[in-house]
C-alpha atoms as a PDB file:
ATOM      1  CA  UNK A   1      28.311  83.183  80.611  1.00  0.00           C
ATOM      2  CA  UNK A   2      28.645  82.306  77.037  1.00  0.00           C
ATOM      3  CA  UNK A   3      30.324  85.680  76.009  1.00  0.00           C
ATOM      4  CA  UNK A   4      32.813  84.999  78.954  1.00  0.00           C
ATOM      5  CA  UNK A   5      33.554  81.113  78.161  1.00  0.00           C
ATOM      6  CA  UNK A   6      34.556  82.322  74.442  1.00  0.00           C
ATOM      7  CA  UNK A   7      36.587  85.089  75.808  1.00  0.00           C
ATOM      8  CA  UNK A   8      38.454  82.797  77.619  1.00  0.00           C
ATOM      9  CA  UNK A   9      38.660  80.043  74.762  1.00  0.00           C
ATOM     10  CA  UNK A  10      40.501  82.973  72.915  1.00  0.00           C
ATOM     11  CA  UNK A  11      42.799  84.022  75.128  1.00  0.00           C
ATOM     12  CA  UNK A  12      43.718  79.696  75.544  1.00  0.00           C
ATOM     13  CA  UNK A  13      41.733  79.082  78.309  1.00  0.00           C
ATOM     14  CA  UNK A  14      39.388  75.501  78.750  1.00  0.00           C
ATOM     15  CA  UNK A  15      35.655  75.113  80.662  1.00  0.00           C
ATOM     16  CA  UNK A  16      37.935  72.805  82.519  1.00  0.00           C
ATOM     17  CA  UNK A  17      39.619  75.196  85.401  1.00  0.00           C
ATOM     18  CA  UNK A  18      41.842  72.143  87.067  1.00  0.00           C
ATOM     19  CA  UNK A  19      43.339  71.836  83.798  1.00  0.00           C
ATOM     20  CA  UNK A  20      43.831  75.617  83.046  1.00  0.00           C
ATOM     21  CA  UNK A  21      45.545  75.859  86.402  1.00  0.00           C
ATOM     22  CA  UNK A  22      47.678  72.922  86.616  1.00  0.00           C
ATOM     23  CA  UNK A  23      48.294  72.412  82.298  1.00  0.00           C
ATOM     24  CA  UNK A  24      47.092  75.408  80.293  1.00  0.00           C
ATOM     25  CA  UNK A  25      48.191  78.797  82.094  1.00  0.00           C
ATOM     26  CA  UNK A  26      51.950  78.081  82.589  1.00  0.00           C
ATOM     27  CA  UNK A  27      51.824  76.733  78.734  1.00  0.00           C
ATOM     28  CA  UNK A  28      49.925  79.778  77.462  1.00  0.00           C
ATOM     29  CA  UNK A  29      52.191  82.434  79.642  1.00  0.00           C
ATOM     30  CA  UNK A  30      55.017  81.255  78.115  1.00  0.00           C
ATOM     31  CA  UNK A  31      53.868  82.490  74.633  1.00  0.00           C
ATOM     32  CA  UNK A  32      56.441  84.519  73.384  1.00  0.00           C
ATOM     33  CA  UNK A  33      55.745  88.722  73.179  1.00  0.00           C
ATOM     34  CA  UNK A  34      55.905  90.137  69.929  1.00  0.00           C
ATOM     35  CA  UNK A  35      56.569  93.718  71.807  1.00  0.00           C
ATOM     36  CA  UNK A  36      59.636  92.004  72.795  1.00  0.00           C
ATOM     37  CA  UNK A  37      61.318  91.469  69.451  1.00  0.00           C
ATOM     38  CA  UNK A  38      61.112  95.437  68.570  1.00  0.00           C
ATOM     39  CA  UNK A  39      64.388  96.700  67.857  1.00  0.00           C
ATOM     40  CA  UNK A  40      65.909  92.959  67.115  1.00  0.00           C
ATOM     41  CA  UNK A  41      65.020  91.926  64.498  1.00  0.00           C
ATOM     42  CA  UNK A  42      61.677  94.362  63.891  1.00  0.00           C
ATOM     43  CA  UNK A  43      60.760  97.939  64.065  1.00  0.00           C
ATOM     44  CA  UNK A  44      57.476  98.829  66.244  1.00  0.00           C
ATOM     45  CA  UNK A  45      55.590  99.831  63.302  1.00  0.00           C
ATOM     46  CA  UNK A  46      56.081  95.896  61.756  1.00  0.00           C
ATOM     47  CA  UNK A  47      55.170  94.857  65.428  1.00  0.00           C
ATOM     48  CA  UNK A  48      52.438  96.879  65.563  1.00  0.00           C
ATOM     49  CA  UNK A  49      50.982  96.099  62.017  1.00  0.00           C
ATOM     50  CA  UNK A  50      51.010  91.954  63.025  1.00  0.00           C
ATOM     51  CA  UNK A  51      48.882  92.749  66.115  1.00  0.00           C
ATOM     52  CA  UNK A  52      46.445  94.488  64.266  1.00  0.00           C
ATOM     53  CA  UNK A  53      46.443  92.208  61.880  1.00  0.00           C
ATOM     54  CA  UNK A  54      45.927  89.321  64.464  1.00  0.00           C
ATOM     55  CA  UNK A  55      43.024  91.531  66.632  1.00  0.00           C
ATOM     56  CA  UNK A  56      41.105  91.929  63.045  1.00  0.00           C
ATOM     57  CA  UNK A  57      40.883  88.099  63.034  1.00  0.00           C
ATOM     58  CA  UNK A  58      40.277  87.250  66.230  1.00  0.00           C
ATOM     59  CA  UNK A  59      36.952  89.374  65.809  1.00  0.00           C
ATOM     60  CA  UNK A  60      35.900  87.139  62.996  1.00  0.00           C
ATOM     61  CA  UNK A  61      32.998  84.457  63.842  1.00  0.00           C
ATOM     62  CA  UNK A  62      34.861  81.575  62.544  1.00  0.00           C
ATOM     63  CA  UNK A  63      37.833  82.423  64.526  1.00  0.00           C
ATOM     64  CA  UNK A  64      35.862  81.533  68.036  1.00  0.00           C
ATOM     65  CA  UNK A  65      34.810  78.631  66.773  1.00  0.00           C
ATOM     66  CA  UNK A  66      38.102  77.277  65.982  1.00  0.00           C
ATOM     67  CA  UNK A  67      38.966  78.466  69.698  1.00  0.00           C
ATOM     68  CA  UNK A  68      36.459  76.293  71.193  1.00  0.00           C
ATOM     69  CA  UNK A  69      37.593  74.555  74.932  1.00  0.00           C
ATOM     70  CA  UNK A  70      38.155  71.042  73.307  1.00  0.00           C
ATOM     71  CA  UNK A  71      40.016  72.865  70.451  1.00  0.00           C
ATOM     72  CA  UNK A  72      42.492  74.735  72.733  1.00  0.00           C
ATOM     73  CA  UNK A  73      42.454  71.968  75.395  1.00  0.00           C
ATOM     74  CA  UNK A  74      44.122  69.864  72.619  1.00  0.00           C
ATOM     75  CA  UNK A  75      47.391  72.284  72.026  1.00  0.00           C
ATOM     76  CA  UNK A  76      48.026  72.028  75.793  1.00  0.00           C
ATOM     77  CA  UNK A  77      47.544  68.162  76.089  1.00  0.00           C
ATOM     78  CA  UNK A  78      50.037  67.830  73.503  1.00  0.00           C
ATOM     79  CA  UNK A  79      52.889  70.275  74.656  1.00  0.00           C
ATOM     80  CA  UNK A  80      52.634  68.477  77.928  1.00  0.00           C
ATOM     81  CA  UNK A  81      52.890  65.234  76.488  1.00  0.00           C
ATOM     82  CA  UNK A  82      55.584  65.697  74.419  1.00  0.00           C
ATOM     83  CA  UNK A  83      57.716  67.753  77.019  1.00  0.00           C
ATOM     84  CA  UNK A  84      56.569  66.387  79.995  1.00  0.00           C
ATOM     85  CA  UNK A  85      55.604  62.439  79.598  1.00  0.00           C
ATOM     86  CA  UNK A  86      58.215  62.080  76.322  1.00  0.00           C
ATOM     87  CA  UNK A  87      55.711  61.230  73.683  1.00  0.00           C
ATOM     88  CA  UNK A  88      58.122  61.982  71.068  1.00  0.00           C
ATOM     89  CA  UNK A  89      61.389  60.042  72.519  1.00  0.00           C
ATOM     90  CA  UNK A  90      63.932  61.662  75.148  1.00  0.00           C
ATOM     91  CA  UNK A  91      65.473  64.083  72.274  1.00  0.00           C
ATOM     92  CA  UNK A  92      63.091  66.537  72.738  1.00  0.00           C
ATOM     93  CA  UNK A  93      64.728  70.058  74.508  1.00  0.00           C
ATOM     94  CA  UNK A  94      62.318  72.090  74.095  1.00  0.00           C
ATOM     95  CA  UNK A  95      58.420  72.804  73.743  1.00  0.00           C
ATOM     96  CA  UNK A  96      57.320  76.169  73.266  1.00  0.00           C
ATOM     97  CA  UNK A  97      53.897  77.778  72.447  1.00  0.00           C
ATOM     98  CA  UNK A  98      54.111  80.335  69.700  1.00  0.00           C
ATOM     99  CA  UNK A  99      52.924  83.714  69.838  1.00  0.00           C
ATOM    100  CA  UNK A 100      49.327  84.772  68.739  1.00  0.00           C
ATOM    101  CA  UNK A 101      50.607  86.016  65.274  1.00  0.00           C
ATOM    102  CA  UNK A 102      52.181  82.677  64.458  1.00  0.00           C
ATOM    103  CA  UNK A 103      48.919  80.513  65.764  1.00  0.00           C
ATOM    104  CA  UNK A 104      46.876  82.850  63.693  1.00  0.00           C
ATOM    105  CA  UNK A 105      48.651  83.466  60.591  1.00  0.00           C
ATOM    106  CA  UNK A 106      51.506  80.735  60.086  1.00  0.00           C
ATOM    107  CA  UNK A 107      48.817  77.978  61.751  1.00  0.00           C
ATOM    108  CA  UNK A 108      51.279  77.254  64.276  1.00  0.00           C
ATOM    109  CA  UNK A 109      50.101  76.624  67.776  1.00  0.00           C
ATOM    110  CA  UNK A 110      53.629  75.469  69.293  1.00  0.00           C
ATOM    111  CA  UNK A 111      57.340  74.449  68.133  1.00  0.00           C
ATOM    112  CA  UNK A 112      59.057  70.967  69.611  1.00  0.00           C
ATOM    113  CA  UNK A 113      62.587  71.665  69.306  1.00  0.00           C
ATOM    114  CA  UNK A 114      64.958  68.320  69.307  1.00  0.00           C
ATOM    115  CA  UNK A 115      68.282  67.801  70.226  1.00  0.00           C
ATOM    116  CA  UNK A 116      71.206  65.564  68.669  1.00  0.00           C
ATOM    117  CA  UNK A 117      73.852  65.410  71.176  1.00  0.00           C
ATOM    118  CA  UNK A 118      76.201  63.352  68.820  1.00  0.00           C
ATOM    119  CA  UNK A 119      76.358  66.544  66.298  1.00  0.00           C
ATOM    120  CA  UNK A 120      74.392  69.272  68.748  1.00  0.00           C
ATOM    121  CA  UNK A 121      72.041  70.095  66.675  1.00  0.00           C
ATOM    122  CA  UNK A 122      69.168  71.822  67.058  1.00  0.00           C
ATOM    123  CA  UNK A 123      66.008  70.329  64.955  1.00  0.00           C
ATOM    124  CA  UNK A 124      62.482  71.987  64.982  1.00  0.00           C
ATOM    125  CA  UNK A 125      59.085  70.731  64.101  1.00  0.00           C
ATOM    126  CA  UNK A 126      55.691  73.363  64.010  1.00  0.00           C
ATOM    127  CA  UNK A 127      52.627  71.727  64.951  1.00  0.00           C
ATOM    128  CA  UNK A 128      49.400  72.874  64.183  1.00  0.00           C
ATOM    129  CA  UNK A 129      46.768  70.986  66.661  1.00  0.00           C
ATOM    130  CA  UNK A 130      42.717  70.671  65.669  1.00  0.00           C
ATOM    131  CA  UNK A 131      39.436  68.509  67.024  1.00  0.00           C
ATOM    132  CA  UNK A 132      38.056  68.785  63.619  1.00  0.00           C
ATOM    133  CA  UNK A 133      37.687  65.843  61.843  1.00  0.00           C
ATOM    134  CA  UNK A 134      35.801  67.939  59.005  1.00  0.00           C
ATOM    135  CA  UNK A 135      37.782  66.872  55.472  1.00  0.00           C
ATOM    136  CA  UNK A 136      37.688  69.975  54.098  1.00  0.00           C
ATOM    137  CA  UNK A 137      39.171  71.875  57.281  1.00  0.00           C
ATOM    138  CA  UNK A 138      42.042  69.182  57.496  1.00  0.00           C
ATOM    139  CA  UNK A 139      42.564  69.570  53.808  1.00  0.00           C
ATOM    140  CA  UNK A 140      42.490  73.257  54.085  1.00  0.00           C
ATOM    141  CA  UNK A 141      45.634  72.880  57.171  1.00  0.00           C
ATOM    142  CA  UNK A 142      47.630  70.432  54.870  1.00  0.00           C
ATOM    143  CA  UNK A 143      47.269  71.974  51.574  1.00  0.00           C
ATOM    144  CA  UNK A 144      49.075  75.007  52.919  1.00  0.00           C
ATOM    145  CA  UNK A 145      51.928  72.826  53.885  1.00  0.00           C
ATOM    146  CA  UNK A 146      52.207  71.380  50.551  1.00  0.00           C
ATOM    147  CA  UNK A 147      51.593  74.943  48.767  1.00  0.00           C
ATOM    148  CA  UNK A 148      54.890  76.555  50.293  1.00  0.00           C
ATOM    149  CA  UNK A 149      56.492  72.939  50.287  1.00  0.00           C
ATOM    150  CA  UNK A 150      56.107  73.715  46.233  1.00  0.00           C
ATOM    151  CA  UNK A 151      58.036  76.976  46.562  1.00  0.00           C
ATOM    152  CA  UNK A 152      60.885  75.980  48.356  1.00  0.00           C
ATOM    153  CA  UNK A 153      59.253  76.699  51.385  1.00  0.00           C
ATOM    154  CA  UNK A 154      58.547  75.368  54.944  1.00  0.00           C
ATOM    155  CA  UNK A 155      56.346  76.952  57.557  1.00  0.00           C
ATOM    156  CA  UNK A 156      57.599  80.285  58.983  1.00  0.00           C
ATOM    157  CA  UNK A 157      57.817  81.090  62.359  1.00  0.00           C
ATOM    158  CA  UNK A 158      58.121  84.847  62.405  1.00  0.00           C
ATOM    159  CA  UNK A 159      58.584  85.498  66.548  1.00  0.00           C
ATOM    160  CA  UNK A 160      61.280  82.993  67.209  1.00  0.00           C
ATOM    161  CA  UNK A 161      64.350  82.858  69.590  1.00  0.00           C
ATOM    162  CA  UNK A 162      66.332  79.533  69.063  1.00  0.00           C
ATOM    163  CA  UNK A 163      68.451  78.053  71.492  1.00  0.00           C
ATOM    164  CA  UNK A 164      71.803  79.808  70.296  1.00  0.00           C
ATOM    165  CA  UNK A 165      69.873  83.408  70.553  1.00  0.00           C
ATOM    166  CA  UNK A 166      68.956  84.044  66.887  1.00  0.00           C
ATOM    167  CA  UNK A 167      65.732  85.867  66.856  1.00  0.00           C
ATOM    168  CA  UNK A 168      63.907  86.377  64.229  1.00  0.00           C
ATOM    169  CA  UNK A 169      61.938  84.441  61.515  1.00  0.00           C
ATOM    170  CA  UNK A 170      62.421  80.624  61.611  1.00  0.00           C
ATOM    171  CA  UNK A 171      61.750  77.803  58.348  1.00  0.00           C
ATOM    172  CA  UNK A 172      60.549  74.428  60.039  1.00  0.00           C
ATOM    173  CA  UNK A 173      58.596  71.286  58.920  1.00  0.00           C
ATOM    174  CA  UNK A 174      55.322  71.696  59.838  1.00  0.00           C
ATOM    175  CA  UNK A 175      52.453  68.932  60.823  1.00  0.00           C
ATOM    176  CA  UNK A 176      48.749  68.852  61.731  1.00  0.00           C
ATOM    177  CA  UNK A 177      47.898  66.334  64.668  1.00  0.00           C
ATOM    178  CA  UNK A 178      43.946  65.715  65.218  1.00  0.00           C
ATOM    179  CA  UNK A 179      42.309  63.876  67.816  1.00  0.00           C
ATOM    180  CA  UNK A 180      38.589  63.998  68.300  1.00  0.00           C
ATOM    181  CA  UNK A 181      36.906  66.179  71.042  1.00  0.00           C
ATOM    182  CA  UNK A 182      36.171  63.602  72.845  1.00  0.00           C
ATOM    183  CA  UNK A 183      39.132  61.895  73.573  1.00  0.00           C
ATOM    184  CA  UNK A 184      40.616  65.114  73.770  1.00  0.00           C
ATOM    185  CA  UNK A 185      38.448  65.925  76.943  1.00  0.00           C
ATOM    186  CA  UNK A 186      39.818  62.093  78.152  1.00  0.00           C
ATOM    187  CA  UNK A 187      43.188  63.117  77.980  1.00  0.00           C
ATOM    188  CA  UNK A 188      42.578  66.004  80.035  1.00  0.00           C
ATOM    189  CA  UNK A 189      41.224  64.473  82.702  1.00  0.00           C
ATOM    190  CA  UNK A 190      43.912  62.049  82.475  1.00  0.00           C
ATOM    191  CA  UNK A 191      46.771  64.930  82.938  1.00  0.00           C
ATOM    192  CA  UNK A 192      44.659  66.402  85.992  1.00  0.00           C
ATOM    193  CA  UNK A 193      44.846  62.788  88.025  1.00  0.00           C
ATOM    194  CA  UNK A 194      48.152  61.822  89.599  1.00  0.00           C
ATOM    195  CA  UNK A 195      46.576  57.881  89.499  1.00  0.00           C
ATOM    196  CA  UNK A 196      47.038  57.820  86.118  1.00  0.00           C
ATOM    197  CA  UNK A 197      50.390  57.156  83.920  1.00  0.00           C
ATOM    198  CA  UNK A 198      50.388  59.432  80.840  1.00  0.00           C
ATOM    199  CA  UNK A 199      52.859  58.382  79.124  1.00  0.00           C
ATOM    200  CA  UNK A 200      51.845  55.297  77.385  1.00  0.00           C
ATOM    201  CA  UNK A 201      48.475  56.762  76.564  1.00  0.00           C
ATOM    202  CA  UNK A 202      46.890  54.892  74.155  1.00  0.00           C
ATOM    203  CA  UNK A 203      46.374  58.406  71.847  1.00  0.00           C
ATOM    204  CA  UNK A 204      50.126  58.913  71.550  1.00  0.00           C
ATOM    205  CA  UNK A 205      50.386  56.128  69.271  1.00  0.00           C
ATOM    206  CA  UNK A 206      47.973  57.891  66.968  1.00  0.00           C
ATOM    207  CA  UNK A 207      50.411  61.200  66.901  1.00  0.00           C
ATOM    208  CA  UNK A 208      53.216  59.415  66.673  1.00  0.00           C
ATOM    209  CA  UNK A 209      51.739  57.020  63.468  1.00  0.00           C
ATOM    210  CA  UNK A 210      50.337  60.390  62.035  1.00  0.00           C
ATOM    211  CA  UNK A 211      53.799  62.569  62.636  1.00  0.00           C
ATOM    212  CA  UNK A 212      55.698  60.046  60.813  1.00  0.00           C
ATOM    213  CA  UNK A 213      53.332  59.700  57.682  1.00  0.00           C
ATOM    214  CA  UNK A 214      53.232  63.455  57.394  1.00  0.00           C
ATOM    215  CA  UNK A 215      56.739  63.611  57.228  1.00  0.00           C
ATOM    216  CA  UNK A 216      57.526  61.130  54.289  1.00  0.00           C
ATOM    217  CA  UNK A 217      54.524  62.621  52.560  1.00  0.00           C
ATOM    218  CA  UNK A 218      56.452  65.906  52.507  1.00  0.00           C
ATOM    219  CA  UNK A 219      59.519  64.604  52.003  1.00  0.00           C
ATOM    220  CA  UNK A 220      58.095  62.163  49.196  1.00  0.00           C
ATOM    221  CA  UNK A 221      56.401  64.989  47.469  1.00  0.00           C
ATOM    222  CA  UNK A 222      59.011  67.499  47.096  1.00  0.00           C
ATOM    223  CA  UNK A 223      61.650  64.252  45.759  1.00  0.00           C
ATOM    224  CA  UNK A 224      59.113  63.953  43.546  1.00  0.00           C
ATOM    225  CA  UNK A 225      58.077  67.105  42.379  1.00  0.00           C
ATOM    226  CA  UNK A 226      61.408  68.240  41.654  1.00  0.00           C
ATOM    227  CA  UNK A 227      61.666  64.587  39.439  1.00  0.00           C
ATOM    228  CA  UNK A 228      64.324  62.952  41.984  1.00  0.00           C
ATOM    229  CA  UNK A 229      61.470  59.799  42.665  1.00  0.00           C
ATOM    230  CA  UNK A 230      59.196  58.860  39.539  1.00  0.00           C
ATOM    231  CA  UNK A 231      55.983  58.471  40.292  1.00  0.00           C
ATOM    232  CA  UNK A 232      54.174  55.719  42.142  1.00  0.00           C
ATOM    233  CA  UNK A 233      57.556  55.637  43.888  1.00  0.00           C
ATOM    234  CA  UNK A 234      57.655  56.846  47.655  1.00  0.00           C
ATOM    235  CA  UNK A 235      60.590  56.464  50.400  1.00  0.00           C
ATOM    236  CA  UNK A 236      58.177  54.113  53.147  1.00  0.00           C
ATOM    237  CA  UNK A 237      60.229  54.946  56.430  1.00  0.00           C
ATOM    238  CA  UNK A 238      63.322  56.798  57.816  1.00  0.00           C
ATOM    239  CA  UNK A 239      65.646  53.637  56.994  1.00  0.00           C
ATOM    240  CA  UNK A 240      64.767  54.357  53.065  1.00  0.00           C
ATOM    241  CA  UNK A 241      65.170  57.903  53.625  1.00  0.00           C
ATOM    242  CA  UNK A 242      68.360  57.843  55.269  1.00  0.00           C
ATOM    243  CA  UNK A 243      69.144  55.457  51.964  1.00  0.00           C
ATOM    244  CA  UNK A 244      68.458  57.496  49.577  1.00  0.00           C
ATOM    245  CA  UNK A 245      70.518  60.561  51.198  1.00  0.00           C
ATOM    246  CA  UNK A 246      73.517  58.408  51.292  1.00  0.00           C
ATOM    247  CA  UNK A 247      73.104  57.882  47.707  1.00  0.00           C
ATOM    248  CA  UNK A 248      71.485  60.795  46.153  1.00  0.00           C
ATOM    249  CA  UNK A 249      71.855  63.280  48.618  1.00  0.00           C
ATOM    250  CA  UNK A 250      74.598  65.287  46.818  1.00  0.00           C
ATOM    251  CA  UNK A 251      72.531  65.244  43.919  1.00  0.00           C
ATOM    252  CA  UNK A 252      70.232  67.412  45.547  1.00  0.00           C
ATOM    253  CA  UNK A 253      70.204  70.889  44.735  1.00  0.00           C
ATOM    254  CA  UNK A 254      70.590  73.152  48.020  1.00  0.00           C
ATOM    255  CA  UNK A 255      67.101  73.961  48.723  1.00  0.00           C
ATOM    256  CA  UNK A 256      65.629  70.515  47.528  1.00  0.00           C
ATOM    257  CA  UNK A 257      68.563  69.238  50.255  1.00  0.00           C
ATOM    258  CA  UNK A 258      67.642  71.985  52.869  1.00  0.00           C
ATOM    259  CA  UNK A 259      64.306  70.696  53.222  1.00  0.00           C
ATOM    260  CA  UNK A 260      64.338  66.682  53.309  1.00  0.00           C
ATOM    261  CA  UNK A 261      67.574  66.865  55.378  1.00  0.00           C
ATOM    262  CA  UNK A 262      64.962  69.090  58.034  1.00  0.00           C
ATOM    263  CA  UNK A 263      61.790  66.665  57.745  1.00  0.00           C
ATOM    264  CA  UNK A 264      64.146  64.046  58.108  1.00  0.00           C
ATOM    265  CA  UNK A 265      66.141  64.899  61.359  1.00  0.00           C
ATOM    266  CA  UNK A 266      62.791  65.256  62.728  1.00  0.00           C
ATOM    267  CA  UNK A 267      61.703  62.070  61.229  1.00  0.00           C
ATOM    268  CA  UNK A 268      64.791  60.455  62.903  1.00  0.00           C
ATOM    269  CA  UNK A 269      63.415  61.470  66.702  1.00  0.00           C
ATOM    270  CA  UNK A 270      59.595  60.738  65.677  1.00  0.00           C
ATOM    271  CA  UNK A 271      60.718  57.184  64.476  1.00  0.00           C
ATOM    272  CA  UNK A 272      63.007  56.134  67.904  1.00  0.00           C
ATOM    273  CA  UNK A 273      59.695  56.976  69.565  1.00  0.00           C
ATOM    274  CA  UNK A 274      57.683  55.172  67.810  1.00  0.00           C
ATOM    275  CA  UNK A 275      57.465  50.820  68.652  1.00  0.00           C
ATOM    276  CA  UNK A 276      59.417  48.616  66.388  1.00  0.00           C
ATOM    277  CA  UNK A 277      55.732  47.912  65.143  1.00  0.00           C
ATOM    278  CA  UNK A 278      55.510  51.473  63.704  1.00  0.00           C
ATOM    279  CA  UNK A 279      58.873  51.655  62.419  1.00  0.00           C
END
């Protein structure tokens, strides 16, 4: 019974089966198929190298721990939210689960795609979801943010298809959203009962609070690591980093631009979420 609950932790299944019927499966079978991106963009030896790549991991202790029910439960709980009961506002289009490759080696478990209607534009946002409250593994998550963040980088989706059909590999902001096992396993059962309103859960508060301070971190950092904020000086909200665009945005160089401009268009949605208390 054991071997069989991890298998099924693995391949995103929960201990809870209303759940995996009614929330997980149609999330999880939506995962894009790498074997579907051969010929555009990749050859099928690329394709072929990721999966083994990914099925050498997946064999790794460590790896089926980090797949434990509460673990995966927590992905699904927050693709529904966010699609489904609006957790982060009415711009969101899109919420799609990433393919094994990108959950195992860009720490990506899904990608919330927003929507400006008054310039149609496309934003995205990669979340990485975890139970663990363990410093070092949240460290661990965030310091690889930061790391590419000090290249020039965002996260990388590689298996991609964006709404106007590009396929391919993908830059995005990227944030880590915890919530403890505990009321993870709350919020499932909440999903599973029609009695019960999910949007205003109480816990959607904490992402939202948490989305927004990841995003000025990053945004804050980079301003500051390429010497366009001194230090001890941080932008506190999106009014102050819309400000400092207006002003300084030109000064910028491209990449430096490329990057705030993308955590803050995201920032933007997070923040007409959020209540005027959080703002």
């Amino acid at each position: 019974m054991a071997a069989e609950l991890d298998r099924r932790r693995v391949w995103g299944q929960t201990d809870d089966e209303n759940f995996n019927r009614e929330i997980a499966r149609p999330w999880k079978n939506s995962s894009p198929n790498p074997e579907k991106f051969i010929g555009q963009p990749y050859t099928r030896e690329v394709v072929a190298g990721d999966m083994k790549r990914v099925g050498e991991i997946k064999k790794s202790p460590d790896y089926v721990y980090e797949r434990r029910s509460e673990a995966v439960a927590l992905e699904y709980v927050l693709m529904e939210g966010i699609k489904v009961h609006g957790w982060f506002s009415d711009g969101v289009t899109s919420v799609e689960k990433t393919s094994e490759y990108d959950d195992v080696m860009n720490g990506t478990d899904f990608v919330v795609t927003f929507h400006d209607e008054d310039t149609d534009k496309f934003v995205h946002l990669a979340i990485d979801a975890t139970t663990s409250s363990d410093e070092k593994v949240l460290f661990r998550k965030t310091d690889k943010i930061f790391e590419k963040l000090g290249r020039g980088k965002m996260t990388e989706i590689k298996y991609f298809e964006d709404q106007d059909g590009n396929r391919g590999k993908a830059e995005m902001p990227r944030i880590v959203l915890e919530l403890s096992p505990e009321k993870t396993v709350a919020l499932q059962k909440l999903m599973t009962d029609p009695s019960n309103a999910v949007e205003d859960a109480r816990e959607k508060y904490e992402f939202i609070t948490s989305a927004q301070k990841q995003l000025l971190k990053s945004i804050n950092y980079v301003l500051i690591r390429e010497g366009f904020l001194g230090e001890g000086r941080e932008l506190k909200n999106f009014g102050e980093v819309l400000g400092f665009m207006a002003k300084h945005g030109e000064d910028l160089d491209e990449k430096t631009r490329g990057i705030v401009s993308s955590h803050a268009d995201v920032l933007e949605f997070i923040a007409s979420a959020a209540p005027k208390s959080l703002h």
